[in-house]
N, C-alpha and C. Protein backbone atom coordinates (compact mmCIF):
# COMPACT_ATOMS: atom_id res chain seq x y z
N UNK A 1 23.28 31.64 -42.67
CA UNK A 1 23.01 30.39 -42.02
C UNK A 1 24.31 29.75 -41.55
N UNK A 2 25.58 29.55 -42.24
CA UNK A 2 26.38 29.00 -41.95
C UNK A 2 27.62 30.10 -41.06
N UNK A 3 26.78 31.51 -41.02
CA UNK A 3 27.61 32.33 -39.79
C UNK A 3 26.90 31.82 -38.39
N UNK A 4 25.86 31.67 -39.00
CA UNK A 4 25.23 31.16 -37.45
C UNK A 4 26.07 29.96 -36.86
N UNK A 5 26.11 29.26 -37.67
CA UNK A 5 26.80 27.74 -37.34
C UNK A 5 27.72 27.55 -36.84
N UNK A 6 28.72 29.09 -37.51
CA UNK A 6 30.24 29.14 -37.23
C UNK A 6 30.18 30.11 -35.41
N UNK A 7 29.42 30.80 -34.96
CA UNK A 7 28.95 31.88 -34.20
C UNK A 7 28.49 30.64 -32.89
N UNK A 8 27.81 29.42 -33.08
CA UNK A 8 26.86 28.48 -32.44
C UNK A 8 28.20 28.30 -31.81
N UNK A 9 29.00 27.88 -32.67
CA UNK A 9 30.16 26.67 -32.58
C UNK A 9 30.83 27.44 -31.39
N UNK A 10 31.24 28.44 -31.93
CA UNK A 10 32.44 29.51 -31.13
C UNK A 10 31.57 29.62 -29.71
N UNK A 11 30.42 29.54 -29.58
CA UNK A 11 29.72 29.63 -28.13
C UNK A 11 30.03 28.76 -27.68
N UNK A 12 29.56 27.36 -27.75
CA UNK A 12 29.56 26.30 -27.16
C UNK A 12 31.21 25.56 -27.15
N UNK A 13 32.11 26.23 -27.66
CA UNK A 13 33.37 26.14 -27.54
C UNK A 13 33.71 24.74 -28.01
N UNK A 14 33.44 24.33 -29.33
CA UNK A 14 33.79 22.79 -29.93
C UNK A 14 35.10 22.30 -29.76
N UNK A 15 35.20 21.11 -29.49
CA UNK A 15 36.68 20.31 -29.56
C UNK A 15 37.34 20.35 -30.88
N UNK A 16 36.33 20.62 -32.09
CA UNK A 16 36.99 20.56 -33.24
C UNK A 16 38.60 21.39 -33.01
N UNK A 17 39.30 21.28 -34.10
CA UNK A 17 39.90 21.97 -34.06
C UNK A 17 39.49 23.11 -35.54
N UNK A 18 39.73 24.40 -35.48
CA UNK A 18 39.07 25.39 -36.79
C UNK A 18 39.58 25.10 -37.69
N UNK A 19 38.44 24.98 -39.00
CA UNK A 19 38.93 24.77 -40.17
C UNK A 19 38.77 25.92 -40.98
N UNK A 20 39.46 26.53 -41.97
CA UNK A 20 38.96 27.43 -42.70
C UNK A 20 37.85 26.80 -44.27
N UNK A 21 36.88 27.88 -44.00
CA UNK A 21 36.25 27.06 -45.01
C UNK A 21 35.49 28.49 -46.30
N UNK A 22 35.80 28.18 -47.48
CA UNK A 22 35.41 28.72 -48.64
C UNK A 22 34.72 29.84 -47.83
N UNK A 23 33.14 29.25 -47.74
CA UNK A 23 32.46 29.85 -47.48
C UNK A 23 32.56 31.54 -46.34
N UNK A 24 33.61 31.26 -45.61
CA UNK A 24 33.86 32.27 -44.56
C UNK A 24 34.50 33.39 -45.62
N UNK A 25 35.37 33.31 -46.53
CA UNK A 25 35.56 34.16 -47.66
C UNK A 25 34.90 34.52 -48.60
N UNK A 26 34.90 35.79 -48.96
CA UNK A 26 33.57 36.01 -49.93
C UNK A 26 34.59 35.92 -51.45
N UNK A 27 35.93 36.12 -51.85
CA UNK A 27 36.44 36.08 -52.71
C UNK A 27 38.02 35.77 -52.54
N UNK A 28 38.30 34.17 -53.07
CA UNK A 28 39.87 33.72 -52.48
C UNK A 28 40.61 34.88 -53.32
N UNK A 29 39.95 35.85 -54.15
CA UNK A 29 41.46 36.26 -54.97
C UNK A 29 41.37 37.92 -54.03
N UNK A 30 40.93 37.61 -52.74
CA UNK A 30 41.31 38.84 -52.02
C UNK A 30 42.58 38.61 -50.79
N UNK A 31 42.92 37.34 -50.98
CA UNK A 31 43.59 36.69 -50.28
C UNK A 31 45.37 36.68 -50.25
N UNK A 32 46.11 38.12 -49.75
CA UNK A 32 47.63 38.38 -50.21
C UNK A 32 47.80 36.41 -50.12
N UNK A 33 48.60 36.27 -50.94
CA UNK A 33 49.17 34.90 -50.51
C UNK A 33 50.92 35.57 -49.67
N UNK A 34 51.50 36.21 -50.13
CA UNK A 34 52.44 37.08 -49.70
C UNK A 34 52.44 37.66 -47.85
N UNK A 35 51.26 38.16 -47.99
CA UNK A 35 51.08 38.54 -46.57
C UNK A 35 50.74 37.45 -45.47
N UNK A 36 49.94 36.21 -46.01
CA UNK A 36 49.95 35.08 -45.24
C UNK A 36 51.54 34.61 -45.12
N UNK A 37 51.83 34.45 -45.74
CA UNK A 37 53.35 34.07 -45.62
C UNK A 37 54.11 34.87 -44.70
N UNK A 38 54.08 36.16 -44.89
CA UNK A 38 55.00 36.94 -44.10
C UNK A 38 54.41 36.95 -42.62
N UNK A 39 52.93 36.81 -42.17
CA UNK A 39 52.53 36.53 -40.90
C UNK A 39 53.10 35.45 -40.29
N UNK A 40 53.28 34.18 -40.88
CA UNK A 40 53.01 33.17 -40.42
C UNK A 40 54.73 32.71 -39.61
N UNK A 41 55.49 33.37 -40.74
CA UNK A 41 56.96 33.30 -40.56
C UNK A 41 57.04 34.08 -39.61
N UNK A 42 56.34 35.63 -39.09
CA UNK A 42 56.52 36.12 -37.84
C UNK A 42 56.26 35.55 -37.00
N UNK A 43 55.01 34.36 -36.64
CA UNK A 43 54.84 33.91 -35.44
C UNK A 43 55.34 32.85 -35.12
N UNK A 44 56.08 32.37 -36.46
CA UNK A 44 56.95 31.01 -36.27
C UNK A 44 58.27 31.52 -35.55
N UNK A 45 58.77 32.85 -36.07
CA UNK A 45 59.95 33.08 -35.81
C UNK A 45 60.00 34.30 -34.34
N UNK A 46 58.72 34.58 -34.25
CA UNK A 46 58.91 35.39 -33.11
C UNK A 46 59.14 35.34 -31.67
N UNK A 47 59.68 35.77 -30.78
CA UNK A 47 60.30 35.77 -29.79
C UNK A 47 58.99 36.14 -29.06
N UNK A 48 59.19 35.79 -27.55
CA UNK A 48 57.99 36.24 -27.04
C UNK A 48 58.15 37.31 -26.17
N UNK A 49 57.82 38.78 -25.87
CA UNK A 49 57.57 39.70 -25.57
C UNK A 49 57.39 39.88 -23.80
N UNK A 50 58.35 39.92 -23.11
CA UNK A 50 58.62 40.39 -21.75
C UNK A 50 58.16 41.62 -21.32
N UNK A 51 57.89 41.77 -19.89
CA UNK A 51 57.46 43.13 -19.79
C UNK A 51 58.95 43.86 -18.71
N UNK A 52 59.36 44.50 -19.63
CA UNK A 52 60.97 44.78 -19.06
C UNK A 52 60.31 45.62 -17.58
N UNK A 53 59.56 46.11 -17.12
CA UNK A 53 58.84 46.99 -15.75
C UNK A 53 58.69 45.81 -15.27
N UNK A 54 58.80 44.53 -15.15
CA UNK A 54 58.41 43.65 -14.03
C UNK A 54 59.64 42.77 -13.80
N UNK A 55 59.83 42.64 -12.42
CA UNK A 55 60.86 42.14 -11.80
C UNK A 55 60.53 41.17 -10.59
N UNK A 56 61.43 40.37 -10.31
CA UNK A 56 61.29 39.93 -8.90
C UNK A 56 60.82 40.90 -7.87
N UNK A 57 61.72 41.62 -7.97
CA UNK A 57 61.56 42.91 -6.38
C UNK A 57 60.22 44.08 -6.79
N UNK A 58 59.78 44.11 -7.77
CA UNK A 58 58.62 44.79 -8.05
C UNK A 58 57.60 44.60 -7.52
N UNK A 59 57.51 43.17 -7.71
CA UNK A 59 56.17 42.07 -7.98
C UNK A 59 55.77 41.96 -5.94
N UNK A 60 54.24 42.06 -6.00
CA UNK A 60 53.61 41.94 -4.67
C UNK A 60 53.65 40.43 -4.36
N UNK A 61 53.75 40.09 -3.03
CA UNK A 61 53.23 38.73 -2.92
C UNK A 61 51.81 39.20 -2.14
N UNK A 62 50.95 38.08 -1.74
CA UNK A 62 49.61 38.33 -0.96
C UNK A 62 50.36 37.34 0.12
N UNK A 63 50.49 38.11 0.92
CA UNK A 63 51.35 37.24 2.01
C UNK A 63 49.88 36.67 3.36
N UNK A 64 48.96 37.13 3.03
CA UNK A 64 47.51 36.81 3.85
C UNK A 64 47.34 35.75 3.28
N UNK A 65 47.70 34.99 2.16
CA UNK A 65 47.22 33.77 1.20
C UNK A 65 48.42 32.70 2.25
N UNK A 66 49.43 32.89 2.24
CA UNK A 66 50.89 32.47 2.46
C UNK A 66 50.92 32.34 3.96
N UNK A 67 50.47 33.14 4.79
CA UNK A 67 50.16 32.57 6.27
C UNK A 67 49.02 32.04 6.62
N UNK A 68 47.90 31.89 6.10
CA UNK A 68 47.23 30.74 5.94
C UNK A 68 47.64 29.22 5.56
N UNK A 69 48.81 29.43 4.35
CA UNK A 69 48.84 27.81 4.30
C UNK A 69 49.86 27.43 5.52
N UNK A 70 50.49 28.51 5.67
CA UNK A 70 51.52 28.39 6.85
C UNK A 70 50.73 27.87 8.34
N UNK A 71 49.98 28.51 8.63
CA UNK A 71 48.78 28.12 9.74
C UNK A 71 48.11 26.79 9.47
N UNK A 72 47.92 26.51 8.43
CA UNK A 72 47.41 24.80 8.49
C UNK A 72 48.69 24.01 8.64
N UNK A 73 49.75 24.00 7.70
CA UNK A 73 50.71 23.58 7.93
C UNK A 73 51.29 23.32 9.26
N UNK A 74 51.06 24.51 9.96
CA UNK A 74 51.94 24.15 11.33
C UNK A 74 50.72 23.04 12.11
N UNK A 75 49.38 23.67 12.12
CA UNK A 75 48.14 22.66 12.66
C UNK A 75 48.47 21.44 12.33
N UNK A 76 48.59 21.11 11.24
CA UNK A 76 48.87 19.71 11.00
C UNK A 76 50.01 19.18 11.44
N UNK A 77 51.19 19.84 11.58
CA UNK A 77 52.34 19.13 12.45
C UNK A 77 52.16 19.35 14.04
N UNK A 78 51.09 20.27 14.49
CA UNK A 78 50.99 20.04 16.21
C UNK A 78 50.01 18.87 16.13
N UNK A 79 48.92 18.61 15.14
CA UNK A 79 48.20 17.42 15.25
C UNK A 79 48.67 15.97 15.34
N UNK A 80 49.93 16.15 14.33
CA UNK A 80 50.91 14.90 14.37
C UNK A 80 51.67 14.95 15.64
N UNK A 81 51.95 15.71 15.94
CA UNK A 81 52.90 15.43 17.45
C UNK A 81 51.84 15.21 18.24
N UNK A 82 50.84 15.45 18.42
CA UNK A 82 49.75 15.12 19.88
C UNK A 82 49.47 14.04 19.57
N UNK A 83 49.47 13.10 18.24
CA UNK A 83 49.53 12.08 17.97
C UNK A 83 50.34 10.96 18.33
N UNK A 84 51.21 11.92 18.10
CA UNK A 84 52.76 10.76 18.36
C UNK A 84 52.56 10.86 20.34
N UNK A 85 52.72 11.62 20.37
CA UNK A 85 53.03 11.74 22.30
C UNK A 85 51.56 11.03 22.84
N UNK A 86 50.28 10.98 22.18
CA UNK A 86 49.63 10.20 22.51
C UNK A 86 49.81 8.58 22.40
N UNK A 87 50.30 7.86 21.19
CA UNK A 87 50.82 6.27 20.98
C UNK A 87 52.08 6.25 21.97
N UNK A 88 52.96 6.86 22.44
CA UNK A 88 53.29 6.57 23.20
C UNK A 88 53.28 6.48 24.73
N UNK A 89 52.03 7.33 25.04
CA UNK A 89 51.55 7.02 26.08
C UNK A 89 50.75 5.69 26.56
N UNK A 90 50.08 5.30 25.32
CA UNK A 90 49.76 4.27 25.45
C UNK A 90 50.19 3.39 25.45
N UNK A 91 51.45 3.06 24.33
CA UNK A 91 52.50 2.06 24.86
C UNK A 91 53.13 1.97 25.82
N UNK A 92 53.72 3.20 26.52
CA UNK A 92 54.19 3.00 28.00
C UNK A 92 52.77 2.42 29.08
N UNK A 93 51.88 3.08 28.70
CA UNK A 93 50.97 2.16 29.77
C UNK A 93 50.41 0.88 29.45
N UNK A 94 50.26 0.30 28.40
CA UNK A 94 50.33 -1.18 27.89
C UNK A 94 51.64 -2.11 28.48
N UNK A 95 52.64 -1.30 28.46
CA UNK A 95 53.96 -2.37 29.06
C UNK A 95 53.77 -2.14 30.53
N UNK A 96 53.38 -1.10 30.92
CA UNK A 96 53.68 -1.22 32.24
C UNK A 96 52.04 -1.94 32.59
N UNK A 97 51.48 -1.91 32.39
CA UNK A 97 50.40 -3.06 32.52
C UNK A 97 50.55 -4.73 32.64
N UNK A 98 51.64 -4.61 31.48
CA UNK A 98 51.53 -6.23 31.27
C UNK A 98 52.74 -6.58 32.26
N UNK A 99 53.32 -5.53 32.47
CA UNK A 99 54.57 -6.19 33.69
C UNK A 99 54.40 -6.23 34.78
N UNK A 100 53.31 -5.81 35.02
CA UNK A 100 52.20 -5.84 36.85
C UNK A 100 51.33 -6.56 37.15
N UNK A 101 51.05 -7.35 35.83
CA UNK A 101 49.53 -8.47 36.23
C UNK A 101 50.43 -9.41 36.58
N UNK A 102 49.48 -10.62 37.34
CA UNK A 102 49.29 -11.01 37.50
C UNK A 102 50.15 -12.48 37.00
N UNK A 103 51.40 -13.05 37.28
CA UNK A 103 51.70 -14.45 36.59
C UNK A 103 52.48 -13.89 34.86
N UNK A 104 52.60 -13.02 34.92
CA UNK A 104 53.44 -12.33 33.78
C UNK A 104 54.97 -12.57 34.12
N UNK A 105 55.52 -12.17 32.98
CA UNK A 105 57.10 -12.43 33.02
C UNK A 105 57.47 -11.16 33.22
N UNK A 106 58.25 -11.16 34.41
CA UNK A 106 58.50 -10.05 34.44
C UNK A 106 59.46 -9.73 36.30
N UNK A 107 59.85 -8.52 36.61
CA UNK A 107 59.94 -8.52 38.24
C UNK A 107 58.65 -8.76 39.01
N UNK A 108 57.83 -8.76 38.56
CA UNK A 108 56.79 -8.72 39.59
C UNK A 108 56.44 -10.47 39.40
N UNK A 109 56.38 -11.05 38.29
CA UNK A 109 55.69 -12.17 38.02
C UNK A 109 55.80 -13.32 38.87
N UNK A 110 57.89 -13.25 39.05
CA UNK A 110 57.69 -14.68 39.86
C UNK A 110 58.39 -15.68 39.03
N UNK A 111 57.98 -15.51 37.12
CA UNK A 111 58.22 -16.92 36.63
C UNK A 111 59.86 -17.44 36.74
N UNK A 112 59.85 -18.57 36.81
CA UNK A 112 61.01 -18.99 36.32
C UNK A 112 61.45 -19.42 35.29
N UNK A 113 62.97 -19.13 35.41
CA UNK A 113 63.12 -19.36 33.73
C UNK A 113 64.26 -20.70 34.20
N UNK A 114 64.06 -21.67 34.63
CA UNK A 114 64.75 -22.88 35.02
C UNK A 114 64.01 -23.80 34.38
N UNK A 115 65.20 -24.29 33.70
CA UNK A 115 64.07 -26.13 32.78
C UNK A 115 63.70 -27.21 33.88
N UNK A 116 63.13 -27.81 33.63
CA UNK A 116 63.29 -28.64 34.53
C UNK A 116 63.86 -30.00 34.72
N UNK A 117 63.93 -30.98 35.90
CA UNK A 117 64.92 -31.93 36.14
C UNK A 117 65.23 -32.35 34.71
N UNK A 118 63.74 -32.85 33.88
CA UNK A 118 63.91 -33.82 32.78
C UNK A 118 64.12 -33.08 32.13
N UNK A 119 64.06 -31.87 31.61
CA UNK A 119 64.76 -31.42 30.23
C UNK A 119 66.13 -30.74 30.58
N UNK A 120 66.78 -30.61 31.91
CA UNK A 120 67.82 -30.79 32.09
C UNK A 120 68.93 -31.85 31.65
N UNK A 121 68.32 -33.25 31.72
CA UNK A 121 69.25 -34.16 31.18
C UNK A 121 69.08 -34.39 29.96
N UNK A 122 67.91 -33.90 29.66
CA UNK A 122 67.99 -33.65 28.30
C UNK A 122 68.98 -33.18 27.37
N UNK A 123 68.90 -32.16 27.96
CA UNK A 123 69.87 -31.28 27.78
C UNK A 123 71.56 -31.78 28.00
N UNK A 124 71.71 -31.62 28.90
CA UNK A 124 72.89 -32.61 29.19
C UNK A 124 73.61 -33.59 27.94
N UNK A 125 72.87 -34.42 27.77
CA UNK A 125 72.81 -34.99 26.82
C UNK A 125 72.79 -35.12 25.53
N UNK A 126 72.93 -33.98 25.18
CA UNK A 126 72.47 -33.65 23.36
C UNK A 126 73.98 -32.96 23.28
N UNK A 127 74.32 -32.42 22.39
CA UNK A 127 75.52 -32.32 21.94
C UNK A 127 76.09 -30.29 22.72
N UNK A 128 77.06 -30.46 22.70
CA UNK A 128 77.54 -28.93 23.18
C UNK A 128 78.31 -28.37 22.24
N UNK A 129 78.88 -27.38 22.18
CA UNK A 129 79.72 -26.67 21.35
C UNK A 129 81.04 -26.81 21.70
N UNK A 130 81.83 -27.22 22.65
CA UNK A 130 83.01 -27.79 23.12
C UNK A 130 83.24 -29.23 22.58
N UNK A 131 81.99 -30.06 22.60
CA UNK A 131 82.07 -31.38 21.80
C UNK A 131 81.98 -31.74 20.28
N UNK A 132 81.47 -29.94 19.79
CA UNK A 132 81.31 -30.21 18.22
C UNK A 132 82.50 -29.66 18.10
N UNK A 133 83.62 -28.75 18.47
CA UNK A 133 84.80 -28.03 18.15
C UNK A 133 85.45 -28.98 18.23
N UNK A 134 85.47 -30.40 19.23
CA UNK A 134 86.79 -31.20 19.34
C UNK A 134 86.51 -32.05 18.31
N UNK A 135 84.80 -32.59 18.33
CA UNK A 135 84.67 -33.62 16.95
C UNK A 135 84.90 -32.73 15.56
N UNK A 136 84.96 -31.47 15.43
CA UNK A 136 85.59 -31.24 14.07
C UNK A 136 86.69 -31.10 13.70
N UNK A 137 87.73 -31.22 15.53
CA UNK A 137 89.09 -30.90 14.58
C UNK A 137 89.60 -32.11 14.36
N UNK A 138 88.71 -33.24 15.27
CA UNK A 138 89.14 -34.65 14.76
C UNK A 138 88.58 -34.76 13.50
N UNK A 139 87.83 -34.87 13.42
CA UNK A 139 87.28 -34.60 11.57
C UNK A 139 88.37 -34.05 10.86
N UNK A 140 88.42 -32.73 10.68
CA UNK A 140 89.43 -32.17 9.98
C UNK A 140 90.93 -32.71 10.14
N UNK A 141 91.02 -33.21 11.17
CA UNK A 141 92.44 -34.20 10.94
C UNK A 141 92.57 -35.49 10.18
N UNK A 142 91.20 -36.36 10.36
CA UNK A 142 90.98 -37.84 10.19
C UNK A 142 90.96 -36.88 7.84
N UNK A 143 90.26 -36.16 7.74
CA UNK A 143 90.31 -35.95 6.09
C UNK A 143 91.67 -35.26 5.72
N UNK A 144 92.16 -34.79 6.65
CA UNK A 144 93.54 -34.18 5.86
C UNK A 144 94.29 -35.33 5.87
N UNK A 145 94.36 -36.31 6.47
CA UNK A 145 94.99 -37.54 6.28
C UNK A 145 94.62 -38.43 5.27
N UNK A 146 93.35 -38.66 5.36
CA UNK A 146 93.37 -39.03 4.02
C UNK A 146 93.61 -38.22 2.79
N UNK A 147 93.15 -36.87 2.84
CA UNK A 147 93.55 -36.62 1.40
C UNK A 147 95.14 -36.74 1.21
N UNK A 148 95.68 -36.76 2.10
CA UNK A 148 97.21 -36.77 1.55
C UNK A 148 97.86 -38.17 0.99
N UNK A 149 96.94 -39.81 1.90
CA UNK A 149 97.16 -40.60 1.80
C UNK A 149 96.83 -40.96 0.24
N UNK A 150 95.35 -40.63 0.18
CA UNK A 150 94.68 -40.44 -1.28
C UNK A 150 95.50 -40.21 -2.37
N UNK A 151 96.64 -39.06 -2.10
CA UNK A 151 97.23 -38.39 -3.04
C UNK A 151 98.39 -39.04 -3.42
N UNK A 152 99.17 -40.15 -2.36
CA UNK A 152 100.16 -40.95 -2.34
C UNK A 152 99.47 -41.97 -3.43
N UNK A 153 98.30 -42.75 -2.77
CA UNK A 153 97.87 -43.85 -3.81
C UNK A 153 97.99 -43.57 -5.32
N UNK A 154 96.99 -42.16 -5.36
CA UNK A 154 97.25 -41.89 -6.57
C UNK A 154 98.62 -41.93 -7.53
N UNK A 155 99.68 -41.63 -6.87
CA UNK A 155 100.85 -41.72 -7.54
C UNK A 155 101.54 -43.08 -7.75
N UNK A 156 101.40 -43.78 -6.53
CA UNK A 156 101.75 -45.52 -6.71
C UNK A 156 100.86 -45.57 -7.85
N UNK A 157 99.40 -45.48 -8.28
CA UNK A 157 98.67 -46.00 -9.29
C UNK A 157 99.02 -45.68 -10.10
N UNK A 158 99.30 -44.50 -10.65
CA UNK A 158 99.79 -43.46 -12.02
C UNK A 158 101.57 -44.75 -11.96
N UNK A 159 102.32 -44.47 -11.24
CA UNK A 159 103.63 -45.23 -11.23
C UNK A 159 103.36 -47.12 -11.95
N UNK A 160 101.94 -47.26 -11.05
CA UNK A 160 102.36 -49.12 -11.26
C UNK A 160 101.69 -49.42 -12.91
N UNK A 161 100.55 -48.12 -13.26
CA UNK A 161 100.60 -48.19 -14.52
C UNK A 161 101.42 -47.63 -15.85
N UNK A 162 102.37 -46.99 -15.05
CA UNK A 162 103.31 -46.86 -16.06
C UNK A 162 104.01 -47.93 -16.58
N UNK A 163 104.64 -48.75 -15.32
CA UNK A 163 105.48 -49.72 -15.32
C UNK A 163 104.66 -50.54 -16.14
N UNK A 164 103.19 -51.29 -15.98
CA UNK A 164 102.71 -52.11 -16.67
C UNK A 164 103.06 -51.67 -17.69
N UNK A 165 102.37 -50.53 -18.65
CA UNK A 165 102.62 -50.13 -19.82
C UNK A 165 104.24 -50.46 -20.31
N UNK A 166 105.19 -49.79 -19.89
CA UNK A 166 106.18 -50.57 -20.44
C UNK A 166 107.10 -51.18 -20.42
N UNK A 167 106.12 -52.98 -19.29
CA UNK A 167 106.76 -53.97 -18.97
C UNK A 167 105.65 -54.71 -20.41
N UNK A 168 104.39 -54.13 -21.05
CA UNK A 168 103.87 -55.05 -22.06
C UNK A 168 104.41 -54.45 -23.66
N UNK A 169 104.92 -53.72 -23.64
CA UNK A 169 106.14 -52.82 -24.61
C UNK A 169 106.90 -53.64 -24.67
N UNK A 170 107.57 -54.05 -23.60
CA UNK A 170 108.99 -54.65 -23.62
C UNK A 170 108.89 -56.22 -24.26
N UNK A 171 107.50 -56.63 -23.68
CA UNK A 171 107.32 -58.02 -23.98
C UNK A 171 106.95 -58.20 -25.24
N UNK A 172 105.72 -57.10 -25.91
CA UNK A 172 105.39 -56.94 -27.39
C UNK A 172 106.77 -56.93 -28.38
N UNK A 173 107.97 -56.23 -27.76
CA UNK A 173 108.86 -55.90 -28.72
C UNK A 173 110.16 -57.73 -28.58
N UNK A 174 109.77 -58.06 -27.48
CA UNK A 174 110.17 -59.48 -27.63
C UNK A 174 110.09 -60.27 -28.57
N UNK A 175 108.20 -60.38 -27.96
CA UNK A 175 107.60 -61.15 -29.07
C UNK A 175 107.54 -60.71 -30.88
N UNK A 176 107.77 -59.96 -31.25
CA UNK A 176 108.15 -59.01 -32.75
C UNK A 176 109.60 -60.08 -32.61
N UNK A 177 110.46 -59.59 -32.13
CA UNK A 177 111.84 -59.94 -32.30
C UNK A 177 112.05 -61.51 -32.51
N UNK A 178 111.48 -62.37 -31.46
CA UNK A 178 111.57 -63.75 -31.63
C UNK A 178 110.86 -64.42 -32.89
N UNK A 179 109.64 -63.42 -33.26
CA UNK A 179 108.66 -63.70 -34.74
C UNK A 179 109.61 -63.66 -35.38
N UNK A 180 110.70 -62.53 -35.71
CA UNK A 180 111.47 -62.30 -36.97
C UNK A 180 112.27 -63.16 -36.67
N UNK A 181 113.20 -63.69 -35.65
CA UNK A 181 114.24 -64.43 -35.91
C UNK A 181 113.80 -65.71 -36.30
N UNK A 182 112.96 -66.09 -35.74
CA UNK A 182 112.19 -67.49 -36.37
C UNK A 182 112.22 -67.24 -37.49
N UNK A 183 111.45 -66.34 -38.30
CA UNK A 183 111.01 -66.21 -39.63
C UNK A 183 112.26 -66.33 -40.59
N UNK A 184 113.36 -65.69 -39.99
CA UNK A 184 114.88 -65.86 -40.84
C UNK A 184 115.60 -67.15 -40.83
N UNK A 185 115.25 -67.84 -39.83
CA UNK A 185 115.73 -69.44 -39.43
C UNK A 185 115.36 -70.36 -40.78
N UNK A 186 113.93 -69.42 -40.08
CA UNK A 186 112.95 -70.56 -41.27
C UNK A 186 112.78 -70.31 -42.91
N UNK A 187 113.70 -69.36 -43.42
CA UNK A 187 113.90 -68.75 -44.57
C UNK A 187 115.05 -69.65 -45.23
């Protein structure tokens, strides 16, 4: 009953993975423990087995398999080029379409590309790039002047507070001095 089971299994090809089980042995003490060992170390340790008669230059190709994929291959790159040379046919005739109707921009159209009177003085009027180059180097002159002027103040300031500092030194050490001489007068 349980060869059947094991026989079922092996048909239907189970995900299990095989277990060994009692039952598949009719007596464990027939079992080399020695010879399991020495198998197991062969297939752990064994090398795997080449067939020294086979070589690169031996070996057939099926070259009928190999110009087939070669034959789609190329189909598919003449399909892509009739592709490509087709979008650009159509883009050349889309531009040359739109440059022949009718009020289009273009040689044939006509339009002009002139502003007119009023957005001429418009224009005129709004700032140029000759007038922003001269207003920046006046700029850049009007701040380099000050920063330098800036840099003068700063030093008169650093200078007039020095002097304060020790013109109220001088007066502190007065006032000390006139305290003590009083104080000795008055002793």
């Amino acid at each position: 009953m349980e060869a059947e089971a094991n026989i079922s299994c092996e048909g239907e090809k189970c995900f299990n993975s095989p277990t060994a089980r009692l039952s598949d042995v009719d007596d464990i003490s027939d079992i080399d423990v020695e010879d399991v060992v020495d198998k197991l170390h062969k297939t752990i340790t064994s090398k795997p087995v080449y067939d020294e008669k086979r070589s690169i230059f031996n070996t057939t190709l099926d070259l009928a398999e190999a110009g087939s994929i070669c034959e789609t291959t190329g189909a598919a790159i003449e399909a892509y080029m009739e592709s490509v040379v087709q979008e650009k046919q159509n883009w050349d005739s889309f531009a040359t379409k739109y440059m022949h109707r009718p009020g289009s921009v273009g040689p044939a159209g006509g339009v002009s590309y002139r502003p007119s009177e009023e957005q001429l003085a418009y224009l005129n009027q709004g700032p140029n790039l000759q007038g922003f180059i001269r207003g920046f180097s006046t700029f850049m002159n009007d701040a380099m002047t000050f920063m330098l002027e800036f840099e003068e103040i700063q030093e008169i300031q650093e200078n007039l507070k020095e002097c304060c500092q020790s013109l109220t030194c001088q007066i502190q050490r007065i006032t000390i001095a006139e305290s003590q001489t009083n104080r000795m007068h008055n002793e």
